[in-house]
Protein backbone atom coordinates (compact mmCIF):
# COMPACT_ATOMS: atom_id res chain seq x y z
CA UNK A 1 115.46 112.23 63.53
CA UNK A 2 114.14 108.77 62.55
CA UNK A 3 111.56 108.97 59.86
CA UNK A 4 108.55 108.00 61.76
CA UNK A 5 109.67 111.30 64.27
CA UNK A 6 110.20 113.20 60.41
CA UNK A 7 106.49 111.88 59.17
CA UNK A 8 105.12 113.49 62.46
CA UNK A 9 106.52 116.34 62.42
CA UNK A 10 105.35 117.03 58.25
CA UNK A 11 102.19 116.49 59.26
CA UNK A 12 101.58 118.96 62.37
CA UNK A 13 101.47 115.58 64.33
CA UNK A 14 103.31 115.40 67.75
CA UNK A 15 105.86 112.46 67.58
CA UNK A 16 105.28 109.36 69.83
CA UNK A 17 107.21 110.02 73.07
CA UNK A 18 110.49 107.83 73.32
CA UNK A 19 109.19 105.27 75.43
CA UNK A 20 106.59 104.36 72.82
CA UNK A 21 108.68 104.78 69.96
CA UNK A 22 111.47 102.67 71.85
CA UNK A 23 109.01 100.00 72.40
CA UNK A 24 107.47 100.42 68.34
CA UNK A 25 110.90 99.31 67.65
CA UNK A 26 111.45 96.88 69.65
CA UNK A 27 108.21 95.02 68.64
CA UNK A 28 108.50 95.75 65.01
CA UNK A 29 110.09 92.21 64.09
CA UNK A 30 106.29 90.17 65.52
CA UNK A 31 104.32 92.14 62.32
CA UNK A 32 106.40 89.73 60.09
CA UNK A 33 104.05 86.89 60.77
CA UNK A 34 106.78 83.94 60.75
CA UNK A 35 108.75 85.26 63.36
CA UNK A 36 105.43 86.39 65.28
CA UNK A 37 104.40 82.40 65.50
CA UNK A 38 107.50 81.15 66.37
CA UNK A 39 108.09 83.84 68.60
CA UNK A 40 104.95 83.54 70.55
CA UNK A 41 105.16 79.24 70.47
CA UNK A 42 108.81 79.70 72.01
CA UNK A 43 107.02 81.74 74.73
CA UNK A 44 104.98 79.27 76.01
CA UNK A 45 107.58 76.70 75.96
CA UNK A 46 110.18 78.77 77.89
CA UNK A 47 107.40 79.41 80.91
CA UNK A 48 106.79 75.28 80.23
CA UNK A 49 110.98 75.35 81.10
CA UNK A 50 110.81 77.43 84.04
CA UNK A 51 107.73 75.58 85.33
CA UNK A 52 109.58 72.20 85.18
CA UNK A 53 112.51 73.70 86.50
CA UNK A 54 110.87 75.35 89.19
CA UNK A 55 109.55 71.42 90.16
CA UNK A 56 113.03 69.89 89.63
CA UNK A 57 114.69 72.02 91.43
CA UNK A 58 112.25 72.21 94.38
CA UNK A 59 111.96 68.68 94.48
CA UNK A 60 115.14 67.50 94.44
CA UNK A 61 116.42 70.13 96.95
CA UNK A 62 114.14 68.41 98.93
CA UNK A 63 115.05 64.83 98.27
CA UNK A 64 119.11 65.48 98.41
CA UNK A 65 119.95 69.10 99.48
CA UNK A 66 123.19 70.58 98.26
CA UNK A 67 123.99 67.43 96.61
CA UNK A 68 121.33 68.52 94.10
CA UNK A 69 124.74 70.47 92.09
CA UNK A 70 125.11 66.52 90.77
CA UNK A 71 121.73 66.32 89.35
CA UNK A 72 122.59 69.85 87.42
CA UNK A 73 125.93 68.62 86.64
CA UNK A 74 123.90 65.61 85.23
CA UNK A 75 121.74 68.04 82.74
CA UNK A 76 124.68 69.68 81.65
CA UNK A 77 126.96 66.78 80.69
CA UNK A 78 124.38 65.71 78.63
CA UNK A 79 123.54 69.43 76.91
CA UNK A 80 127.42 69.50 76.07
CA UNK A 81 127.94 65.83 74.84
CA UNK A 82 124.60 66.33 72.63
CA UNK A 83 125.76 69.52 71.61
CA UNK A 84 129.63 67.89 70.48
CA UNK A 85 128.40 64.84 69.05
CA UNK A 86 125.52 65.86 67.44
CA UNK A 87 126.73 69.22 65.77
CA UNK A 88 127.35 66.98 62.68
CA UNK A 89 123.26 65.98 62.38
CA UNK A 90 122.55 69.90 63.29
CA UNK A 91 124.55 71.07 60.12
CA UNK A 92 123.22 68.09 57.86
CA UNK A 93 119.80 67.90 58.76
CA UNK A 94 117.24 70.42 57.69
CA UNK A 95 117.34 72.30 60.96
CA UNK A 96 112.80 72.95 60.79
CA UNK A 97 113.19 69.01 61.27
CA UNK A 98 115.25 68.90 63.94
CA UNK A 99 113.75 71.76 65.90
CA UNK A 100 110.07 69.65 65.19
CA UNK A 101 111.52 66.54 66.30
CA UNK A 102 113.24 67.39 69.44
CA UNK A 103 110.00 69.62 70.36
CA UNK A 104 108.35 66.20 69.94
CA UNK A 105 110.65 63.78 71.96
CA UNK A 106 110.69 66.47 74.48
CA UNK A 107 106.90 66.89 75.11
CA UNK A 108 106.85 63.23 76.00
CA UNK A 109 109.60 63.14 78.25
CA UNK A 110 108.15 66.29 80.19
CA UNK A 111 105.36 64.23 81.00
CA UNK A 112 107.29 61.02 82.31
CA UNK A 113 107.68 62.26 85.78
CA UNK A 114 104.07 63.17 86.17
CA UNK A 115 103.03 59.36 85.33
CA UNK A 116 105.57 58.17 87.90
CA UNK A 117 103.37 60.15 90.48
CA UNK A 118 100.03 58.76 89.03
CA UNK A 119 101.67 55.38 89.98
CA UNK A 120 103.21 56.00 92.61
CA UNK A 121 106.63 55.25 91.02
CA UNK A 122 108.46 59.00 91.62
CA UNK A 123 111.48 58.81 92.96
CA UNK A 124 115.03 60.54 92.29
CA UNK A 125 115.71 58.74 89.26
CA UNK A 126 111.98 59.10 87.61
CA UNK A 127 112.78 62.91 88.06
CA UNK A 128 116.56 63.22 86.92
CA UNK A 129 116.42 60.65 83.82
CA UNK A 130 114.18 63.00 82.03
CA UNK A 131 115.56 65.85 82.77
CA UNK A 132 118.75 64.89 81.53
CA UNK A 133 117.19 63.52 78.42
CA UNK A 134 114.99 67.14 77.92
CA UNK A 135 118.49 68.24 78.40
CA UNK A 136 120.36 66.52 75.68
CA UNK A 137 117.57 67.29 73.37
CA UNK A 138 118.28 71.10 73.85
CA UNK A 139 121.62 70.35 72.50
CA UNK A 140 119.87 69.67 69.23
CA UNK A 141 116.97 72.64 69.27
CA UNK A 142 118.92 75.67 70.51
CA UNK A 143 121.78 75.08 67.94
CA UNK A 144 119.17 75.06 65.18
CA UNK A 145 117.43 77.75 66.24
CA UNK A 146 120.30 80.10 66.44
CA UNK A 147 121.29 79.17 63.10
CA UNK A 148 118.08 79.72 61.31
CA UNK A 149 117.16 82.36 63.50
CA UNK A 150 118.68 85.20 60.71
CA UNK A 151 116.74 83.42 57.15
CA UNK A 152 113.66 84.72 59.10
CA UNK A 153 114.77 88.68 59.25
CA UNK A 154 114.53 89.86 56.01
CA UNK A 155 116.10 93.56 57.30
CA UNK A 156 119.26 92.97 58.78
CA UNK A 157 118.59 96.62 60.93
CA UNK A 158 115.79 94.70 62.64
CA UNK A 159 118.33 91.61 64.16
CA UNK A 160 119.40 93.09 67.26
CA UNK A 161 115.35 93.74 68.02
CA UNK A 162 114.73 90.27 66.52
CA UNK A 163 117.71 88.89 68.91
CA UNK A 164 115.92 90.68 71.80
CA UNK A 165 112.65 89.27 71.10
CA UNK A 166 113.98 85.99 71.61
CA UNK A 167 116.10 86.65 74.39
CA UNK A 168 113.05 87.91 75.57
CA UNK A 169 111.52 84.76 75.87
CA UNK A 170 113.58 83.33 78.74
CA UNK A 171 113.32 86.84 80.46
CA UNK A 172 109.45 87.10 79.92
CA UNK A 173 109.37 83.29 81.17
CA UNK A 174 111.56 84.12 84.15
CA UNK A 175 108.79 86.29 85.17
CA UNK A 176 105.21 84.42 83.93
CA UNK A 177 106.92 80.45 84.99
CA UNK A 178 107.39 81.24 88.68
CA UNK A 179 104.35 83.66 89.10
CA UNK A 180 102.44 81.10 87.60
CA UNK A 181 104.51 77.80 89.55
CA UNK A 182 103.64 79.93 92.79
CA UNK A 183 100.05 80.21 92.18
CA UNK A 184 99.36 76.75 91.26
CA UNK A 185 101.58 75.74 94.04
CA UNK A 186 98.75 76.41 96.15
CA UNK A 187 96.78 73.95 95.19
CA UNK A 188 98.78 71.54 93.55
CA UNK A 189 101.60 69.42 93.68
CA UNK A 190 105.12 70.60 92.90
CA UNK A 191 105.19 67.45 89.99
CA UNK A 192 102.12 68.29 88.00
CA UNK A 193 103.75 71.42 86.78
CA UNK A 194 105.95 69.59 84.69
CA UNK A 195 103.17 68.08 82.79
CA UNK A 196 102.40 71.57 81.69
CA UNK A 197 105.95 71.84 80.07
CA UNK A 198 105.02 68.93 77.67
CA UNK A 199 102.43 71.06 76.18
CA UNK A 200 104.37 73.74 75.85
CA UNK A 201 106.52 71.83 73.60
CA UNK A 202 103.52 70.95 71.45
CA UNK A 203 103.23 74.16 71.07
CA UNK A 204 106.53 75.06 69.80
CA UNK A 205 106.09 71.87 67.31
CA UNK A 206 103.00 73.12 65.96
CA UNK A 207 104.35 76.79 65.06
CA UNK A 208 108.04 75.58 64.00
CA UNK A 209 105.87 73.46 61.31
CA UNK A 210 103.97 76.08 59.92
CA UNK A 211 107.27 78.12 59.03
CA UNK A 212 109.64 75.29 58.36
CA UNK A 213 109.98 76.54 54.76
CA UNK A 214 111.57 79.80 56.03
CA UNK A 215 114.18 77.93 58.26
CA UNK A 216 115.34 75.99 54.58
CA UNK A 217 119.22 76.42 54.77
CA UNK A 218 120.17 77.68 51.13
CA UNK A 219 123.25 76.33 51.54
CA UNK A 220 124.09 73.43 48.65
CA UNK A 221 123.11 69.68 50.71
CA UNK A 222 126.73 68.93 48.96
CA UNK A 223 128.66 71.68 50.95
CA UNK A 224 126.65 71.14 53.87
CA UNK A 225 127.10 67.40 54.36
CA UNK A 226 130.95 67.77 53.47
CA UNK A 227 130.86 70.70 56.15
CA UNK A 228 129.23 68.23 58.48
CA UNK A 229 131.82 64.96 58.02
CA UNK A 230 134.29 66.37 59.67
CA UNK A 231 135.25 64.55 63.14
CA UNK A 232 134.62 66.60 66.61
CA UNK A 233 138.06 67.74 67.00
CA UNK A 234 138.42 69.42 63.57
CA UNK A 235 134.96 70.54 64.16
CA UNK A 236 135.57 72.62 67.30
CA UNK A 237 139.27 73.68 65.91
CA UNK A 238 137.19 75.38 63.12
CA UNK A 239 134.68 77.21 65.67
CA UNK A 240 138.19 78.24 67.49
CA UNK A 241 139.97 79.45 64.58
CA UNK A 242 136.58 81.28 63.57
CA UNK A 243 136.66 83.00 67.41
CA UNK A 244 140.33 83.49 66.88
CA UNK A 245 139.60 85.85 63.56
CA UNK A 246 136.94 88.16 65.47
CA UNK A 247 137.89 90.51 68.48
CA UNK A 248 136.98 90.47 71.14
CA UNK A 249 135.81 86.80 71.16
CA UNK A 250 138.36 84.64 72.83
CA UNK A 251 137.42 86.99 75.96
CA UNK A 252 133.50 86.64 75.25
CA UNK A 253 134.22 82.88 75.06
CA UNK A 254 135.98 82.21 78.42
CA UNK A 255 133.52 84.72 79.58
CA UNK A 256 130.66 82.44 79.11
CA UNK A 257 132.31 79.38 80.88
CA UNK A 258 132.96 81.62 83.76
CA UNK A 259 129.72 83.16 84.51
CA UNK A 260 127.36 80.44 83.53
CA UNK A 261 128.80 78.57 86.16
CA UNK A 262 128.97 80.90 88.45
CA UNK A 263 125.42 82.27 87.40
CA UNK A 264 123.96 78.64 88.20
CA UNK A 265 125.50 77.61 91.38
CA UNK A 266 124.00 81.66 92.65
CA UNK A 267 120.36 80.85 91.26
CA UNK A 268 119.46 77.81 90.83
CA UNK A 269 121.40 76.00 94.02
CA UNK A 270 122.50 78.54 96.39
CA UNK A 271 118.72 80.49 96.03
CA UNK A 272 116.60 77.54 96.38
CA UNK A 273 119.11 76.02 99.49
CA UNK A 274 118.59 79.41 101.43
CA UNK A 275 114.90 79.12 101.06
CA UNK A 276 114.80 76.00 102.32
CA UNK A 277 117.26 75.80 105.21
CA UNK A 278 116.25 79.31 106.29
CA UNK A 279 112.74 79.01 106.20
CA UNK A 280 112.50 82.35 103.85
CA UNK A 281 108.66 83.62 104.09
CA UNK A 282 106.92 86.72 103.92
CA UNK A 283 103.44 88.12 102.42
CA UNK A 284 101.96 84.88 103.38
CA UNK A 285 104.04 83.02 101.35
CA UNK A 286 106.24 80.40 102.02
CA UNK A 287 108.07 77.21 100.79
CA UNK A 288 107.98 77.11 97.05
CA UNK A 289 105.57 79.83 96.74
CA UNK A 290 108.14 81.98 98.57
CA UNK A 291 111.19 80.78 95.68
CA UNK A 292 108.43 81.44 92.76
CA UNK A 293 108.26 85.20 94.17
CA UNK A 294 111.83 85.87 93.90
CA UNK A 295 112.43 84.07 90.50
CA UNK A 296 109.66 86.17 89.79
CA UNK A 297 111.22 89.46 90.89
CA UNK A 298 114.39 88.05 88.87
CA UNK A 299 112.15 87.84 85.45
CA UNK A 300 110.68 91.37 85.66
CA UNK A 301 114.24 92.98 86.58
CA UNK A 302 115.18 90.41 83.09
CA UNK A 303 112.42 91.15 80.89
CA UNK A 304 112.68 95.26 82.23
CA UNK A 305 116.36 95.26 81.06
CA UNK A 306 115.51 93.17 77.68
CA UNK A 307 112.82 95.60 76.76
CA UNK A 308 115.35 98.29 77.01
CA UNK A 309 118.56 97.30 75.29
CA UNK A 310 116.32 95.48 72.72
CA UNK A 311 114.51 99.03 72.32
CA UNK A 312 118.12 100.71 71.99
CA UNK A 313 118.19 102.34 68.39
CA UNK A 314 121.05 101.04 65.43
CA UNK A 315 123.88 103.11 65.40
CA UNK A 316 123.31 103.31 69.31
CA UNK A 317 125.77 101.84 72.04
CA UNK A 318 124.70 98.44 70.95
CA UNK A 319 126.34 99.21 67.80
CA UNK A 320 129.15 101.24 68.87
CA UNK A 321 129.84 99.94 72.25
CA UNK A 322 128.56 96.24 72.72
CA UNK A 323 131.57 95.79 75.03
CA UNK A 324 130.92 98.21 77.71
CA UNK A 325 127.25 96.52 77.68
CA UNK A 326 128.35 93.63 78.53
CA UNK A 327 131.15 94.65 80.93
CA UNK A 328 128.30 96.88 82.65
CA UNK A 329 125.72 94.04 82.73
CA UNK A 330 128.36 91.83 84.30
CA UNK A 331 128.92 94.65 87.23
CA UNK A 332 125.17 94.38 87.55
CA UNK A 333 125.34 90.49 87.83
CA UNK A 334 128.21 90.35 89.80
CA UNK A 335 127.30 92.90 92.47
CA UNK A 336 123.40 91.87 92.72
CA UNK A 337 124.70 88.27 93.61
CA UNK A 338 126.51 90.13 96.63
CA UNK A 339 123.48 92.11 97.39
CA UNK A 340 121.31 88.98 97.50
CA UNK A 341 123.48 87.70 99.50
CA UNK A 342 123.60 89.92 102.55
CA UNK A 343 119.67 90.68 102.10
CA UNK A 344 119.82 86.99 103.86
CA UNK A 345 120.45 88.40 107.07
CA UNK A 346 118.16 91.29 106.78
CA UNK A 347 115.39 90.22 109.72
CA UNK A 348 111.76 88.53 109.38
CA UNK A 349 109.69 90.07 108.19
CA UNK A 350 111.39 91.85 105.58
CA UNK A 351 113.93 89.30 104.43
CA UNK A 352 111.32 88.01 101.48
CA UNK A 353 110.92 91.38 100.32
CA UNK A 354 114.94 92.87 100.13
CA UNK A 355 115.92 89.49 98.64
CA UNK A 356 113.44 89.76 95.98
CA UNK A 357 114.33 93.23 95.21
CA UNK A 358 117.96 92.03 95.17
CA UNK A 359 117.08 89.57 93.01
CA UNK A 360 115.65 92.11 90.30
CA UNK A 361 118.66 94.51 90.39
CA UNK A 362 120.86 90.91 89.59
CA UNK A 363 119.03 90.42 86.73
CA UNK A 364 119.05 93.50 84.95
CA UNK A 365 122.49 92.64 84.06
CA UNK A 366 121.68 89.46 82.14
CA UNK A 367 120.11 90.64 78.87
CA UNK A 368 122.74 94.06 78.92
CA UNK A 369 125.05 91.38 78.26
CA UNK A 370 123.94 89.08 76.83
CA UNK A 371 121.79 90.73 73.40
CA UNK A 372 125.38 92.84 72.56
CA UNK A 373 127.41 88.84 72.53
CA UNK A 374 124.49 87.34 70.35
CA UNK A 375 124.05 90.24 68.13
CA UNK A 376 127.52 90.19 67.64
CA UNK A 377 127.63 86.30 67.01
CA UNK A 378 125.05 86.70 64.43
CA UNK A 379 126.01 89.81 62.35
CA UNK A 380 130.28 88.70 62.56
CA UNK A 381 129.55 85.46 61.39
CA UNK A 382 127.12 84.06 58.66
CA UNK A 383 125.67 80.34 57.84
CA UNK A 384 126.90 77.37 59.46
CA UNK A 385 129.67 79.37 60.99
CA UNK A 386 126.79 80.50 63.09
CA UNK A 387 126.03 77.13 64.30
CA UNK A 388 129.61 76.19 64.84
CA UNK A 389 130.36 79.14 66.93
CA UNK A 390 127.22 79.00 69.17
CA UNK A 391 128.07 74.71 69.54
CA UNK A 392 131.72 76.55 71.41
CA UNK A 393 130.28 78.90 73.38
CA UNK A 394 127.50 76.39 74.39
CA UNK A 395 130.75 73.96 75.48
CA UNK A 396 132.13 76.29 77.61
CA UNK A 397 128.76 77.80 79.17
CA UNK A 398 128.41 73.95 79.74
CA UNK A 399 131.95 73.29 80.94
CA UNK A 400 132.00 75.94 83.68
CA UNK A 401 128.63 75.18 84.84
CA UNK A 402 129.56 71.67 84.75
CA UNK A 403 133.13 72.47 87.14
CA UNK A 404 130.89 74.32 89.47
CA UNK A 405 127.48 72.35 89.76
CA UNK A 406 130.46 69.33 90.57
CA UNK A 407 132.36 70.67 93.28
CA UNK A 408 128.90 72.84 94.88
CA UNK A 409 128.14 69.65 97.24
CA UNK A 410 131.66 70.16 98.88
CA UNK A 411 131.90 73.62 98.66
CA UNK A 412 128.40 74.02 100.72
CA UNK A 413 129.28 71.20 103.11
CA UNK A 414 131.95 73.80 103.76
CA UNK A 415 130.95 77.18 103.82
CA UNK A 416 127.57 79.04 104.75
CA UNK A 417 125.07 78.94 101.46
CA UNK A 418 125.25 82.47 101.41
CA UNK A 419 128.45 82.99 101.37
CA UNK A 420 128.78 80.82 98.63
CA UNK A 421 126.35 82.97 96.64
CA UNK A 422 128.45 86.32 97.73
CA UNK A 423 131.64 84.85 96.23
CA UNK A 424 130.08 83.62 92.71
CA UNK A 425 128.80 87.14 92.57
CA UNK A 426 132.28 88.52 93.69
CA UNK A 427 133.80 86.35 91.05
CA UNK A 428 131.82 87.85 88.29
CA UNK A 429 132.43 91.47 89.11
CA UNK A 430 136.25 91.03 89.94
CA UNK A 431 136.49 89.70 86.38
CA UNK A 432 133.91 92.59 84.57
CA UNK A 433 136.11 95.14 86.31
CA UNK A 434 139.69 93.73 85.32
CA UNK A 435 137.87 93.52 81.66
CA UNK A 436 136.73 96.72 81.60
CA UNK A 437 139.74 98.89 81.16
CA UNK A 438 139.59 96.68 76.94
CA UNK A 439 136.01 97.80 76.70
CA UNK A 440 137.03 101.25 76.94
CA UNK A 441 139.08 100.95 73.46
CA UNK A 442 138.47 102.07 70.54
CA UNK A 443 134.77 101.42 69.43
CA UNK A 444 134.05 98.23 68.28
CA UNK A 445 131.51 98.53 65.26
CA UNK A 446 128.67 95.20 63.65
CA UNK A 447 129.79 94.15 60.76
């Protein structure tokens, strides 16, 4: 009986049913006002993200089909070099600065594109520069975040809520960014969305300021910059030899490089290609308003599934069991990839419909796995090993991504785009089930 339940109960009051107190807990982190702002300013700029994305991807689908994989190989080459090189800046630099400044650089590159339409200038390159540059400049941001990220919670039983949150701003933007990219689709073009991004980043410049004292690393300038000389190599041996020391996380490592590949050449190739070439429509919708409804039924399956792992209670089988999370929200992956797959064939007029419920049984699975690996990341290691860890498994996300947004153009030359989208999700679940028999050891407690 949780004390709130205990309170209740003293005073002749009924309890809050579970759902309510799930969602009290979940929510608790936003009444500490630092991690409200940043919280809310990382909002907007993730449905800014999944706006411009929604553009890139739309447009350049158009421009070069398939061999759009290049233009995503492009982006990530850039997030992992960024990520290498720069690790050094990330650990020396107070990391409120960085976050401000690549908020800044970014807002002005979001725009870039839109001006090249004003003049009449857009072309491949006016869309894919930038976006390789907004990508780079994540290499910088999400580092920092994660590593300040825990100096904000001052009750270590509220991180995995806290982590939640957070992850909860890709899932909530997943959901908002294409509802929002379909209804101004209607009346505008695909391009001006991403001028809406460069606000966004504003945004997340303005609230990152006004709590930059919080995100102070205590550690000694001294330690850090002798932390920080060190050359790439020894850099990532010292995030390996940290993964080495904590079970299960050489599996959790290859993991990422496996399914973020994987997870990218399903979504954001294979999804927008089979709208395209097979004319998906339904509900009067069609085109790019068609792809913003079933990115939008894969945010509310996302932010569904965050609001209930993030709601699970400490001591719970996030605590006790983050393994078989993130086994079970690979099966859940996996499989929906396979089920959005075959909804392809379902006939007009219901194709727009089963694919978009396919789409938000896939992405339950995301933040089942993904909140147990952060929370995990963030309570097993402490300080810059933070940083250093999340700079590997960023490498490898980016590596496999990289390998499969590479070879996509020749793979879909070859085989039917659906297919293609059947055997990433086959992929996935072949390697959650061969996994699962170690999740099913003894329990694996937070430190």
């Amino acid at each position: 009986m949780d004390k709130r339940t205990a309170c209740c109960k003293q005073e002749g009051r009924s309890p809050p049913p579970p759902p309510i107190r799930l969602a009290m807990r979940l929510l608790k982190p936003l009444t500490h006002g630092p991690i409200a702002r940043l919280w809310g300013a990382l909002s907007l700029s993730a449905v800014g993200d999944q706006l411009h994305q929604m553009a890139l991807v739309w447009l350049a689908v158009g421009l070069v089909g398939a061999d759009t994989g290049y233009v995503a190989a492009a982006d990530t080459l850039a997030l992992m070099v960024v990520a290498l090189l720069a690790g050094a800046w990330v650990e020396r630099w107070d990391h409120g600065g960085v976050m401000m400044a690549a908020d800044l650089a970014r807002a002005a590159l979001a725009v870039v594109p839109v001006l090249a339409a004003l003049t009449g200038h857009l072309t491949l390159w006016t869309l894919v520069v930038p976006s390789v540059a907004l990508s780079a400049l994540s290499g910088l941001f999400d580092p920092a975040l994660q590593a300040s990220l825990p100096r904000l919670v001052t009750d270590r039983g509220l991180l995995a809520a806290t982590n939640a949150l957070f992850d909860g701003t890709l899932r909530l933007a997943r959901l908002v960014g294409p509802t929002l990219a379909g209804a101004l689709a209607t009346f505008m073009p695909a391009v001006a969305l991403m001028g809406v991004n460069g606000l966004s980043f504003l945004a997340s410049a303005c609230a990152v300021f006004s709590i930059r004292p919080r995100l102070a690393d205590p550690t000694p300038p001294a330690v850090r910059r002798g932390g920080a000389s060190e050359n790439l190599a020894a850099r990532l041996l010292a995030g390996w030899r940290l993964v080495r020391r904590e079970p299960p996380f050489p599996y959790l490592l290859w993991r990422a490089g496996l399914t973020g590949g994987l997870w990218t050449l399903a979504i954001w190739l294979s999804l927008p290609l089979l709208v395209r070439q097979q004319g998906v429509a339904g509900f009067g919708l069609g085109g790019l308003s068609a792809l913003a409804l079933l990115f939008s039924a894969y945010g509310a399956g996302n932010l569904v599934s965050n609001l209930m792992v993030g709601s699970l209670p400490p001591g719970g089988a996030l605590t006790r069991r983050p393994l078989s999370l993130v086994v079970a929200g690979d099966v859940m992956v996996g499989g929906g990839f396979i089920l959005l797959a075959l909804a392809t064939r379902v006939p007009a007029p219901w194709t727009l419909g089963v694919m978009a419920a396919a789409a938000a049984i896939t992405a339950t699975g995301g933040p089942l796995a993904q909140i147990p690996v952060t929370t995990l990341r963030q309570t097993r290691f402490s300080g810059g090993e933070i940083a250093a860890v999340f700079r590997l498994f960023m490498v490898l996300d980016c590596l496999g991504t990289l390998v499969a947004m590479t070879l996509a153009p020749t793979l879909l030359s070859i085989l039917p785009t659906a297919l293609v989208m059947g055997l990433a999700g086959a992929a996935i679940l072949a390697m959650a089930v061969l996994f699962g028999r170690r999740a099913a050891t003894p329990p694996l407690g937070l430190a």
